[in-house]
PDB file of N, CA and C in Angstrom:
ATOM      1  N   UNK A   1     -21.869   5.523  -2.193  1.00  0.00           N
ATOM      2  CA  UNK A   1     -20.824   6.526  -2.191  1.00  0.00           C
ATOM      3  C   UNK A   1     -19.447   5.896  -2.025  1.00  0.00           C
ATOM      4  N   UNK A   2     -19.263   5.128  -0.998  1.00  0.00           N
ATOM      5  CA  UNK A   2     -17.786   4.229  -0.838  1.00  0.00           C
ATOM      6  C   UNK A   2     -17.580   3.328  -2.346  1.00  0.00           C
ATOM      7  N   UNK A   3     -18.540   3.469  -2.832  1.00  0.00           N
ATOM      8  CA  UNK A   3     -17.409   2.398  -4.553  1.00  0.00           C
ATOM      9  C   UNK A   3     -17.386   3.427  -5.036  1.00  0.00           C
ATOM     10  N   UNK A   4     -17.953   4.281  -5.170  1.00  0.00           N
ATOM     11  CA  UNK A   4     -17.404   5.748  -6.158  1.00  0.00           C
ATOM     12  C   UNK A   4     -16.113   6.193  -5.740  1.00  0.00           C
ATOM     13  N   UNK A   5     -15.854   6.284  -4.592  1.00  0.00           N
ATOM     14  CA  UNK A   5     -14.681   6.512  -3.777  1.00  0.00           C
ATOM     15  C   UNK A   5     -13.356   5.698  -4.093  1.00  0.00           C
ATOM     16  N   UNK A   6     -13.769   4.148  -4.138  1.00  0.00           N
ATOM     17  CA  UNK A   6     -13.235   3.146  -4.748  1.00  0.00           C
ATOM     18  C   UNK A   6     -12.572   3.144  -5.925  1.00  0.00           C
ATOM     19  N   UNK A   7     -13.378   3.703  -6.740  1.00  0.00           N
ATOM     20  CA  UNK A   7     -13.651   3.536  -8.132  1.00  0.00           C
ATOM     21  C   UNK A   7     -12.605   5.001  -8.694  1.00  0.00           C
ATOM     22  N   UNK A   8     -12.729   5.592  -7.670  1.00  0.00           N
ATOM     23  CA  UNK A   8     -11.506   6.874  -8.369  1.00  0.00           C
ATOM     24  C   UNK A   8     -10.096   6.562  -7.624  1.00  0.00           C
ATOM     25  N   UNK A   9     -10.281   5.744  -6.904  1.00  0.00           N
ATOM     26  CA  UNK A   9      -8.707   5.650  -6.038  1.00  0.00           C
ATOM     27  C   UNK A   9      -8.128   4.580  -7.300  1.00  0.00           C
ATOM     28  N   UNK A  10      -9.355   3.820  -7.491  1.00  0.00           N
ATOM     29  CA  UNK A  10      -8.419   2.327  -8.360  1.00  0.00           C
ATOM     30  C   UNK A  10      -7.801   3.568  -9.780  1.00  0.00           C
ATOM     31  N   UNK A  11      -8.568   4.381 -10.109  1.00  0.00           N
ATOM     32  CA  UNK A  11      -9.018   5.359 -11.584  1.00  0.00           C
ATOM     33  C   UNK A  11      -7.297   5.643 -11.625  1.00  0.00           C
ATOM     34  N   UNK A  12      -7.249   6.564 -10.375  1.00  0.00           N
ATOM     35  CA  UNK A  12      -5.869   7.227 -10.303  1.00  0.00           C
ATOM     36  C   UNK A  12      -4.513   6.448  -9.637  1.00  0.00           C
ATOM     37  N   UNK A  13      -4.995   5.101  -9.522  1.00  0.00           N
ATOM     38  CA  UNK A  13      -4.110   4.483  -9.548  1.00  0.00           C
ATOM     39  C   UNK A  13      -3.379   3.643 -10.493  1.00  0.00           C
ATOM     40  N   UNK A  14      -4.039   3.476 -11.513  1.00  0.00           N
ATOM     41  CA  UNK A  14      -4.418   2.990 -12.871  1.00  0.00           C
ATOM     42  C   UNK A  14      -3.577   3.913 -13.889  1.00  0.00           C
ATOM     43  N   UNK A  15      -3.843   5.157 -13.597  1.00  0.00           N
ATOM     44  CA  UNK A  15      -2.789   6.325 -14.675  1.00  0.00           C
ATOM     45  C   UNK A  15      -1.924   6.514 -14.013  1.00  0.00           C
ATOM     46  N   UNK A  16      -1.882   7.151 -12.760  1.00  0.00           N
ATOM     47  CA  UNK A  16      -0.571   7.928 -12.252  1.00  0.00           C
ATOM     48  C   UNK A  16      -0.094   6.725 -11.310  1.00  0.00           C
ATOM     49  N   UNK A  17       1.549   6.520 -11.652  1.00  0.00           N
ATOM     50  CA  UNK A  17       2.244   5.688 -10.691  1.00  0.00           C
ATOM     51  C   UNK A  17       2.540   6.352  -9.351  1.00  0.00           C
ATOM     52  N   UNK A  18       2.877   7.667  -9.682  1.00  0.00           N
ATOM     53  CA  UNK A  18       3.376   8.128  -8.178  1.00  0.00           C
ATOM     54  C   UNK A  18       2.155   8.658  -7.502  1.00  0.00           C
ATOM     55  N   UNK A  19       1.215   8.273  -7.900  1.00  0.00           N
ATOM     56  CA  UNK A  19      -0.231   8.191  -6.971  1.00  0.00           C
ATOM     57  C   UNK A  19      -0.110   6.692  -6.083  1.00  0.00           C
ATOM     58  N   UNK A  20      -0.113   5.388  -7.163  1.00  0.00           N
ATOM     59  CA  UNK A  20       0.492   4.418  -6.658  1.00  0.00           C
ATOM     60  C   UNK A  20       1.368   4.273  -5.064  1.00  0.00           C
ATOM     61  N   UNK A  21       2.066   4.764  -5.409  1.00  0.00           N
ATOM     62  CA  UNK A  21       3.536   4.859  -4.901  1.00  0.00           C
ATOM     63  C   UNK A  21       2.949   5.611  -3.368  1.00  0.00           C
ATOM     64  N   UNK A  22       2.383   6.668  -3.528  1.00  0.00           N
ATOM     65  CA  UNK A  22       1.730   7.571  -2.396  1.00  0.00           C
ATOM     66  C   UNK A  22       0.904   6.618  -1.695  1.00  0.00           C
ATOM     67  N   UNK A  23       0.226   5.909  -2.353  1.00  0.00           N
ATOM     68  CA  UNK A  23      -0.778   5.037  -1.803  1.00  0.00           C
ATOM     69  C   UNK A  23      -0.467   3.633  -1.198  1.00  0.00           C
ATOM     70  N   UNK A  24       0.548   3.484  -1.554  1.00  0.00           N
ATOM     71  CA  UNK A  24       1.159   2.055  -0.898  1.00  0.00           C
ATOM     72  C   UNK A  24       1.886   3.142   0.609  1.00  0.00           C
ATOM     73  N   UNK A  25       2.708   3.725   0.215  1.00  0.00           N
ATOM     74  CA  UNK A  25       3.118   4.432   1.423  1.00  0.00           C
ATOM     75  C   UNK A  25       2.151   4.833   2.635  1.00  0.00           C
ATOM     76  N   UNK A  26       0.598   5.353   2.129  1.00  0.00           N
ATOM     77  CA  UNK A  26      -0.490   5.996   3.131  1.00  0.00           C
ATOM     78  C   UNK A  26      -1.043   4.340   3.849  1.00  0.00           C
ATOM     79  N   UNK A  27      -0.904   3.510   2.794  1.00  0.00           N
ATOM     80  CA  UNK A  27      -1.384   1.755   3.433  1.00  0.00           C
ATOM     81  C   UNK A  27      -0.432   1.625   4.728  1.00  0.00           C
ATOM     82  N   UNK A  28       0.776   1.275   4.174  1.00  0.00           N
ATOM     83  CA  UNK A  28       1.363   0.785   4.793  1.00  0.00           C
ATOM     84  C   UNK A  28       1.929   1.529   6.401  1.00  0.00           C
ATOM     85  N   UNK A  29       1.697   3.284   6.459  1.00  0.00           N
ATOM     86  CA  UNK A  29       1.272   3.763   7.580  1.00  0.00           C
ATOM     87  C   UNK A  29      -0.016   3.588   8.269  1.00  0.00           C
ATOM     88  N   UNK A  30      -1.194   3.174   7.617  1.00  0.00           N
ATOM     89  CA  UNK A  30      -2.608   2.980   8.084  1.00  0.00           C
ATOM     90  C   UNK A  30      -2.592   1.774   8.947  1.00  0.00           C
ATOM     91  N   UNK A  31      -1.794   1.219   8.275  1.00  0.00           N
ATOM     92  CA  UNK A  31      -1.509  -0.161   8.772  1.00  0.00           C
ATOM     93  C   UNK A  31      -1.262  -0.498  10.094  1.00  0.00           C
ATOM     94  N   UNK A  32      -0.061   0.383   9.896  1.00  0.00           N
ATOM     95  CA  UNK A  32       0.920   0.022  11.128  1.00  0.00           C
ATOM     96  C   UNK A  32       0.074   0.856  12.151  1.00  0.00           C
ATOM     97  N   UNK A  33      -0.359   2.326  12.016  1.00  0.00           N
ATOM     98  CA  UNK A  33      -1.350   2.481  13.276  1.00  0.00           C
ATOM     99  C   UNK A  33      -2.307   1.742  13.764  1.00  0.00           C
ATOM    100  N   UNK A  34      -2.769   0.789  12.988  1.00  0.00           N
ATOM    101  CA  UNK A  34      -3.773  -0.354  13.265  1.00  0.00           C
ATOM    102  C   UNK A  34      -3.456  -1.446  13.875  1.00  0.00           C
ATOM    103  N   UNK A  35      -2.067  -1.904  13.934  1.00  0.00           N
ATOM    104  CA  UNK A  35      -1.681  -2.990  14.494  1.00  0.00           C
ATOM    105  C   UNK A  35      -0.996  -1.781  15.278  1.00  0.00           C
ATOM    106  N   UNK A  36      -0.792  -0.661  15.896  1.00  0.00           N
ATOM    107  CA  UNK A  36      -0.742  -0.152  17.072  1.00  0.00           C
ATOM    108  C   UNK A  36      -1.700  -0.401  18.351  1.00  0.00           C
ATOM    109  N   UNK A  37      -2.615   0.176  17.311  1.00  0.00           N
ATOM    110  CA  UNK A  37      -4.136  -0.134  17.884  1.00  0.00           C
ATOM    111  C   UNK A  37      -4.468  -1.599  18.597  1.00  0.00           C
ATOM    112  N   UNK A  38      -3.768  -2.310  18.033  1.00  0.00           N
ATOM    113  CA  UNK A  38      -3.821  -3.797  18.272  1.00  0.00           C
ATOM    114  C   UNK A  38      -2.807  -4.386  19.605  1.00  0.00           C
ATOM    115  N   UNK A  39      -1.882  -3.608  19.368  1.00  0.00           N
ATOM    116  CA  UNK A  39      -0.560  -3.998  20.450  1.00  0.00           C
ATOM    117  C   UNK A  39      -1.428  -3.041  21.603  1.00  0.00           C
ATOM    118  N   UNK A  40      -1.650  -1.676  21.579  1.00  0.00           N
ATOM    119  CA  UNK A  40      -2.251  -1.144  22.218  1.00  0.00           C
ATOM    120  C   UNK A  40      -3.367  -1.446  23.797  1.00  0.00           C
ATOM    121  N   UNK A  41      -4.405  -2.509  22.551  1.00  0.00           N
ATOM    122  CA  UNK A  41      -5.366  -3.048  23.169  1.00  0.00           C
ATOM    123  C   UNK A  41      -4.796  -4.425  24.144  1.00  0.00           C
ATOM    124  N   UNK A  42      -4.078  -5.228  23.356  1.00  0.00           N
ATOM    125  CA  UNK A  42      -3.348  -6.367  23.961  1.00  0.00           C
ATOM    126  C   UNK A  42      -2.693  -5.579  24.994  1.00  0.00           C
ATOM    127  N   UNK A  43      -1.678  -4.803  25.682  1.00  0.00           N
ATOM    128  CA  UNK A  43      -1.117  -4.170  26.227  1.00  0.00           C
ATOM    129  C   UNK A  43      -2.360  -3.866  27.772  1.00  0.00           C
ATOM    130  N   UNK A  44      -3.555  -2.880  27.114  1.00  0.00           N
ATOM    131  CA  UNK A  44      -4.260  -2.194  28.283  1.00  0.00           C
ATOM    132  C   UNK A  44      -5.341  -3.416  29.018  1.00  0.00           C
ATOM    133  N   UNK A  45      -5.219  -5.076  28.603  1.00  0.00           N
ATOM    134  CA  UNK A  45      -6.078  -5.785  28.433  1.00  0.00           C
ATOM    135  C   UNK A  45      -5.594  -6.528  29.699  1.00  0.00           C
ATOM    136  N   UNK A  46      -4.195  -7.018  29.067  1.00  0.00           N
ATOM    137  CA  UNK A  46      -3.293  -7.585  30.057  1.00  0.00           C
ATOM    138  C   UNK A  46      -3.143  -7.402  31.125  1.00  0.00           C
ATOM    139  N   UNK A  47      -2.781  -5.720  31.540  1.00  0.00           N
ATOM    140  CA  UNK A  47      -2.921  -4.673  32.887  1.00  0.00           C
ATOM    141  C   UNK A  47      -4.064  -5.096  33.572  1.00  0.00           C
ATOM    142  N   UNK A  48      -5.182  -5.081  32.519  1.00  0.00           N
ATOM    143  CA  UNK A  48      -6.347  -5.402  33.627  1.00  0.00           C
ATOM    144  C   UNK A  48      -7.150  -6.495  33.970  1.00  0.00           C
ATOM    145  N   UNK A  49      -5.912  -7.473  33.469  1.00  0.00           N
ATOM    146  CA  UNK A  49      -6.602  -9.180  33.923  1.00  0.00           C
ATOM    147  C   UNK A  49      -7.199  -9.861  32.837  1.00  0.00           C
ATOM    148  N   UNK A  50      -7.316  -9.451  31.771  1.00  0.00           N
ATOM    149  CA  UNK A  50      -8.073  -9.977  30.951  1.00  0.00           C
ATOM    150  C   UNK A  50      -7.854 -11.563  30.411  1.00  0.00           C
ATOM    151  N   UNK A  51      -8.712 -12.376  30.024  1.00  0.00           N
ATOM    152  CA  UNK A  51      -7.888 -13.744  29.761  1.00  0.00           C
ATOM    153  C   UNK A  51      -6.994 -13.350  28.326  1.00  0.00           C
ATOM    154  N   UNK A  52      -5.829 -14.634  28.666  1.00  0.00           N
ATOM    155  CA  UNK A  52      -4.998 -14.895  28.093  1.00  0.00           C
ATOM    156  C   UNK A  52      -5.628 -14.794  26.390  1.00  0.00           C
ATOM    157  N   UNK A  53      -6.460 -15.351  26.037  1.00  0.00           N
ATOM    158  CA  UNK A  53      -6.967 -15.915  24.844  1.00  0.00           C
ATOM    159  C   UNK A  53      -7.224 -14.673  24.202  1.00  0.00           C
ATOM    160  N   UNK A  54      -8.003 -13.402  24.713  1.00  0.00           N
ATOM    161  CA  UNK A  54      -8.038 -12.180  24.524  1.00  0.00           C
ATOM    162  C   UNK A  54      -6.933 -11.885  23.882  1.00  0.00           C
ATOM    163  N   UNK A  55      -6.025 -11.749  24.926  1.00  0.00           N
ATOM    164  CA  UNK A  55      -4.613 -10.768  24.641  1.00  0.00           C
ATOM    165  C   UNK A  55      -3.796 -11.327  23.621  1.00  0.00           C
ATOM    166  N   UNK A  56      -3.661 -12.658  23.418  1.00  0.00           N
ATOM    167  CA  UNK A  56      -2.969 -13.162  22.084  1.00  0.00           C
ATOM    168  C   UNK A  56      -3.940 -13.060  20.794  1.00  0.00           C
ATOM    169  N   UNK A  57      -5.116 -13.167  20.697  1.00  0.00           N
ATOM    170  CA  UNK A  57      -5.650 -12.810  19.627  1.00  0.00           C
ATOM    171  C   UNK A  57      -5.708 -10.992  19.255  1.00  0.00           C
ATOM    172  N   UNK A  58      -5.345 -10.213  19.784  1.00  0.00           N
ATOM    173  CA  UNK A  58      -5.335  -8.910  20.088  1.00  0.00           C
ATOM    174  C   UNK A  58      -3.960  -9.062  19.171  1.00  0.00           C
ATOM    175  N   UNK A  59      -2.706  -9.600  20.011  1.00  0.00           N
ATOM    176  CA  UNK A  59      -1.397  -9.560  19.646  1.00  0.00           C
ATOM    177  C   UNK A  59      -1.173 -10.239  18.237  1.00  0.00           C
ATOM    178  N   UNK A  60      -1.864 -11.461  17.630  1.00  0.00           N
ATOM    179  CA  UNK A  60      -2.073 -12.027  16.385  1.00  0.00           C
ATOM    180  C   UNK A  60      -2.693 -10.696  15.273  1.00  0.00           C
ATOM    181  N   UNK A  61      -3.603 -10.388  15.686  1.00  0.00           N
ATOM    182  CA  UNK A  61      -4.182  -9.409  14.487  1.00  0.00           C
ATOM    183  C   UNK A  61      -3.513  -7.919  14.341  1.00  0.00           C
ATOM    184  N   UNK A  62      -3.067  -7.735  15.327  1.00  0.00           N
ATOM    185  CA  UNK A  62      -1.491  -6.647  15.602  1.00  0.00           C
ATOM    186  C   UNK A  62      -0.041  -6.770  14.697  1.00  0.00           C
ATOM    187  N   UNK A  63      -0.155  -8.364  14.354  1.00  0.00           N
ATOM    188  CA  UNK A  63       0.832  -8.808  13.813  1.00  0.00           C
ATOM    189  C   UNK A  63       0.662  -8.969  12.342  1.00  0.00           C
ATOM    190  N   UNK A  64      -0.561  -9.814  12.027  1.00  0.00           N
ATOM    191  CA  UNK A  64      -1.001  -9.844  10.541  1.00  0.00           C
ATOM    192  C   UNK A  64      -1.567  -8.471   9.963  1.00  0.00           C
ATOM    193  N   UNK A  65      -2.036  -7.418  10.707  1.00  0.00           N
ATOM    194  CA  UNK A  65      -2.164  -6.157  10.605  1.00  0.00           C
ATOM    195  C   UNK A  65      -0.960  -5.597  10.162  1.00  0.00           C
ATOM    196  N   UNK A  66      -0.149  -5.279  10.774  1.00  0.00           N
ATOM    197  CA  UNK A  66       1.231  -4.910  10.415  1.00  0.00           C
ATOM    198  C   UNK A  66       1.834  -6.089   9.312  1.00  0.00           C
ATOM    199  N   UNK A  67       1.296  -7.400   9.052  1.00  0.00           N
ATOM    200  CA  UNK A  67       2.047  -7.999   7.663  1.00  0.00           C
ATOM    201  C   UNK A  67       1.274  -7.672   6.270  1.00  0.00           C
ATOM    202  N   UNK A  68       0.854  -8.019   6.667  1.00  0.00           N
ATOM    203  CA  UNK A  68      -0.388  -7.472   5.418  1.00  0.00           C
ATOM    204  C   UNK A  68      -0.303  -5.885   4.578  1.00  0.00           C
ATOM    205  N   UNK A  69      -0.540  -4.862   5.723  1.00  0.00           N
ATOM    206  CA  UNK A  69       0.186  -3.869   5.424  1.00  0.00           C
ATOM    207  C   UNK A  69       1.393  -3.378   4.498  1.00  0.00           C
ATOM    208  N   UNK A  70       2.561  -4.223   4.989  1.00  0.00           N
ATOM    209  CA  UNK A  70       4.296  -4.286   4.289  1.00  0.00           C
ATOM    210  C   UNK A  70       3.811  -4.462   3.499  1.00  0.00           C
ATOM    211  N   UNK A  71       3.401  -5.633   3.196  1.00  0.00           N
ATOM    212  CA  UNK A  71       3.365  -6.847   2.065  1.00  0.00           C
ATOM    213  C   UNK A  71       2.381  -5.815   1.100  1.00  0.00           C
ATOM    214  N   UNK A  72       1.211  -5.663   1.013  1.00  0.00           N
ATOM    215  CA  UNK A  72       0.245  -4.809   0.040  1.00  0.00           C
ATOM    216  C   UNK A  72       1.132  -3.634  -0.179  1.00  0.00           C
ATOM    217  N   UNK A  73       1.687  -2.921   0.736  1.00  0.00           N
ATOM    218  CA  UNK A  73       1.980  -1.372   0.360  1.00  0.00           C
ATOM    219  C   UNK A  73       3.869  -1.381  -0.564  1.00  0.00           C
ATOM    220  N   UNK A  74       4.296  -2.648  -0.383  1.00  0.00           N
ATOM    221  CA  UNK A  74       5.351  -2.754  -0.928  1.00  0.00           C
ATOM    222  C   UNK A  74       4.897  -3.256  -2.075  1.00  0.00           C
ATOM    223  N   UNK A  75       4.410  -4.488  -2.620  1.00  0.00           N
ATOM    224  CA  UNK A  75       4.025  -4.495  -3.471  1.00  0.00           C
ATOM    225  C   UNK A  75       3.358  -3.385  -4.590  1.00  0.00           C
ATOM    226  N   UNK A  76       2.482  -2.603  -4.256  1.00  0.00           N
ATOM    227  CA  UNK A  76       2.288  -1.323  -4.740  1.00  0.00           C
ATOM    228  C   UNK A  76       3.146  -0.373  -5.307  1.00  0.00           C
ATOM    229  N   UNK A  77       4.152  -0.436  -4.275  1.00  0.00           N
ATOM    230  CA  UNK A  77       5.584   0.611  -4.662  1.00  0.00           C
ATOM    231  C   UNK A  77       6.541   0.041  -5.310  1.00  0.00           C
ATOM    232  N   UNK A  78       6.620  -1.274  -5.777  1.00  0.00           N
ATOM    233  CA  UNK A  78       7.532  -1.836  -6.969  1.00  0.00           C
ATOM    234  C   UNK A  78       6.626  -2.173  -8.350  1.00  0.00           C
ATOM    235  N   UNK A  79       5.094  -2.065  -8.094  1.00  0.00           N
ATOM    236  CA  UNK A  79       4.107  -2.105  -9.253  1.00  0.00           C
ATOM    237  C   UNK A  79       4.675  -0.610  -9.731  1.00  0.00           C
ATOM    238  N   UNK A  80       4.414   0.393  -9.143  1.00  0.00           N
ATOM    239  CA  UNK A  80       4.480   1.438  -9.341  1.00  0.00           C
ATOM    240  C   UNK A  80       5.717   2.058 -10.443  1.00  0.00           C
ATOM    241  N   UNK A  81       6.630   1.319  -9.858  1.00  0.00           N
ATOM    242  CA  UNK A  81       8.456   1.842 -10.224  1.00  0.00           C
ATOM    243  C   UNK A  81       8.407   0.801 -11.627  1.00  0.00           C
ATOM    244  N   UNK A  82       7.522  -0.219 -11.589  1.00  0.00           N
ATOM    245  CA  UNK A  82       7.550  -0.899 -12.959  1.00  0.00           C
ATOM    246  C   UNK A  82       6.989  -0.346 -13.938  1.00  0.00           C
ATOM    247  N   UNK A  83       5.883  -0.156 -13.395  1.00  0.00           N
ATOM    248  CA  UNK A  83       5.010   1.050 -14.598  1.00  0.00           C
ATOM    249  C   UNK A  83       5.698   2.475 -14.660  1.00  0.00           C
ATOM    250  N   UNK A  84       6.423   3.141 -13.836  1.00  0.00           N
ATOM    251  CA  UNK A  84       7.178   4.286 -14.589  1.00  0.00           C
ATOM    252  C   UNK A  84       8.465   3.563 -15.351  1.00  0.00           C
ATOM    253  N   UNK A  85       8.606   2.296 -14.919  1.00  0.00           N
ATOM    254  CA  UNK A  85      10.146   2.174 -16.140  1.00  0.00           C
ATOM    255  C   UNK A  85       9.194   1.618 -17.540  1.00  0.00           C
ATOM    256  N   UNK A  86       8.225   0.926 -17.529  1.00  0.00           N
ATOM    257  CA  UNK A  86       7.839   0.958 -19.023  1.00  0.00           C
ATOM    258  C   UNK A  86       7.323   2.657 -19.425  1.00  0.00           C
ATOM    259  N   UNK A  87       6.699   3.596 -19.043  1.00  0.00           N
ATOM    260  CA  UNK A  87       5.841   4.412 -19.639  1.00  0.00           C
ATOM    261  C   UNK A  87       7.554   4.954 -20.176  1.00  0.00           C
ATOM    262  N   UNK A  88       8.533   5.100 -19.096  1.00  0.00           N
ATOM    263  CA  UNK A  88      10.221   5.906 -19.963  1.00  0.00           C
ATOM    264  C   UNK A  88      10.687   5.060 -20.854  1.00  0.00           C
ATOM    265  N   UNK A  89      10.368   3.741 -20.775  1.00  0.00           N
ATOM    266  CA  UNK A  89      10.886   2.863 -21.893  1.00  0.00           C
ATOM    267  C   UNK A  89      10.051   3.644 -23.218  1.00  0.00           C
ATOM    268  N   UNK A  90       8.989   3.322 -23.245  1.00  0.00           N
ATOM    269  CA  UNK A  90       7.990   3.696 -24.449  1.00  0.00           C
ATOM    270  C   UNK A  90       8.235   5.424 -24.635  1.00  0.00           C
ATOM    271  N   UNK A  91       8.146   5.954 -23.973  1.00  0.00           N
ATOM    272  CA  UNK A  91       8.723   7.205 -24.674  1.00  0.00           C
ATOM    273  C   UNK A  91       9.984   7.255 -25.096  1.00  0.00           C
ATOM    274  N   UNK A  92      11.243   6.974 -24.617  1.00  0.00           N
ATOM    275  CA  UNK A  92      12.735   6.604 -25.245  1.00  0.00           C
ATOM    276  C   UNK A  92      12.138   5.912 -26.492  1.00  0.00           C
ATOM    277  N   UNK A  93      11.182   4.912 -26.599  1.00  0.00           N
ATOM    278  CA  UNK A  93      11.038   3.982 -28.234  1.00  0.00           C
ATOM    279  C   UNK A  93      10.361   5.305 -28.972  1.00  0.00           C
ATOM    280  N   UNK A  94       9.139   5.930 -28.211  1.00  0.00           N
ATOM    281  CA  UNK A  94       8.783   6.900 -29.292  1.00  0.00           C
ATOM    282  C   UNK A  94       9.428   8.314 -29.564  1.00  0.00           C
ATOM    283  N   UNK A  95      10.486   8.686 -28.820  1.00  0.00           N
ATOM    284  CA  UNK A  95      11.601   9.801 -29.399  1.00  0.00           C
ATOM    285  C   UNK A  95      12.354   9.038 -30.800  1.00  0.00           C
ATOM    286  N   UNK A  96      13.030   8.087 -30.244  1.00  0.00           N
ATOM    287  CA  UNK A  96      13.691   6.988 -31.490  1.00  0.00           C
ATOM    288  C   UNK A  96      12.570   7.115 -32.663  1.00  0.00           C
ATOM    289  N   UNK A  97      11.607   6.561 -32.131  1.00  0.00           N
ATOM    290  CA  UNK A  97      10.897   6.622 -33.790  1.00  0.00           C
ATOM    291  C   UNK A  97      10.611   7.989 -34.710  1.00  0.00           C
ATOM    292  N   UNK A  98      10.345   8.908 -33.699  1.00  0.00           N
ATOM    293  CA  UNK A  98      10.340  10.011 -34.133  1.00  0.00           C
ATOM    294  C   UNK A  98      11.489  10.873 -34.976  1.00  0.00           C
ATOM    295  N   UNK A  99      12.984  10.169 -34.024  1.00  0.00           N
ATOM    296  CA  UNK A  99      13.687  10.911 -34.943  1.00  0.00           C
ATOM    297  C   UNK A  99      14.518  10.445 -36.108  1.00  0.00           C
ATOM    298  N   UNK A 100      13.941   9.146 -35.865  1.00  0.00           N
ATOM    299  CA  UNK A 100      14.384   8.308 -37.183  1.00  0.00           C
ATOM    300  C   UNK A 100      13.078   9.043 -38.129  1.00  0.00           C
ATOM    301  N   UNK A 101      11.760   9.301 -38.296  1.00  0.00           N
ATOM    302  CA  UNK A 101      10.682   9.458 -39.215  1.00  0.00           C
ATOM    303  C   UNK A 101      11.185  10.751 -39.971  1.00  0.00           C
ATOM    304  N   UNK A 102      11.844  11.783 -38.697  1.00  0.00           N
ATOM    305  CA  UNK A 102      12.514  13.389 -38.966  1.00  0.00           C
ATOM    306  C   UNK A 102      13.460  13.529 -40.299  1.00  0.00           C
ATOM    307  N   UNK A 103      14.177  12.124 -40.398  1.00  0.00           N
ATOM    308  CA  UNK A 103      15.322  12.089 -40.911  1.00  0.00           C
ATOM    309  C   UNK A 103      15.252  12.016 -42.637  1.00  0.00           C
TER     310      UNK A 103
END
């Protein structure tokens, strides 16, 4: 069931850009609650004595959590803005052709 799931997110990401665009945005919030989650844990770990080694690996994956995130969900949202400037390019070429064929 999860690659079918897969398999229609890539589907509609594939045609519609501002699906794209939605979807880098929903990442890059998923994200950042996750490396909440992460500062979170480092945070309630510390309070209660926990070793050091804990709490910086807590605070490391808090951090690459939140980079990873930017980085994928931005990327997404300038894929996105590229593929709507070709699909307006190609329609501007196919009005032109059209109304040159009219003529």
């Amino acid at each position: 069931m999860s690659i079918v799931i897969k398999l229609i997110i890539v589907a509609l990401a594939a045609v519609f850009p501002k699906f794209k665009k939605g979807y880098g945005v929903f990442l890059i919030i998923l994200m950042t609650f996750v490396s909440l989650f992460g500062f979170s844990a480092a945070y309630l770990d510390h309070s209660f004595g926990e070793p050091a080694w804990i709490v910086r690996n807590e605070i490391l994956f808090g951090i690459g959590t939140s980079v990873i995130g930017w980085v994928v969900g931005l990327a997404l949202i300038r894929q996105a803005k590229r593929h709507e400037a070709m699909m307006e390019a190609n329609l501007d070429e196919y009005e032109r052709k059209r109304d040159t064929e009219d003529t």
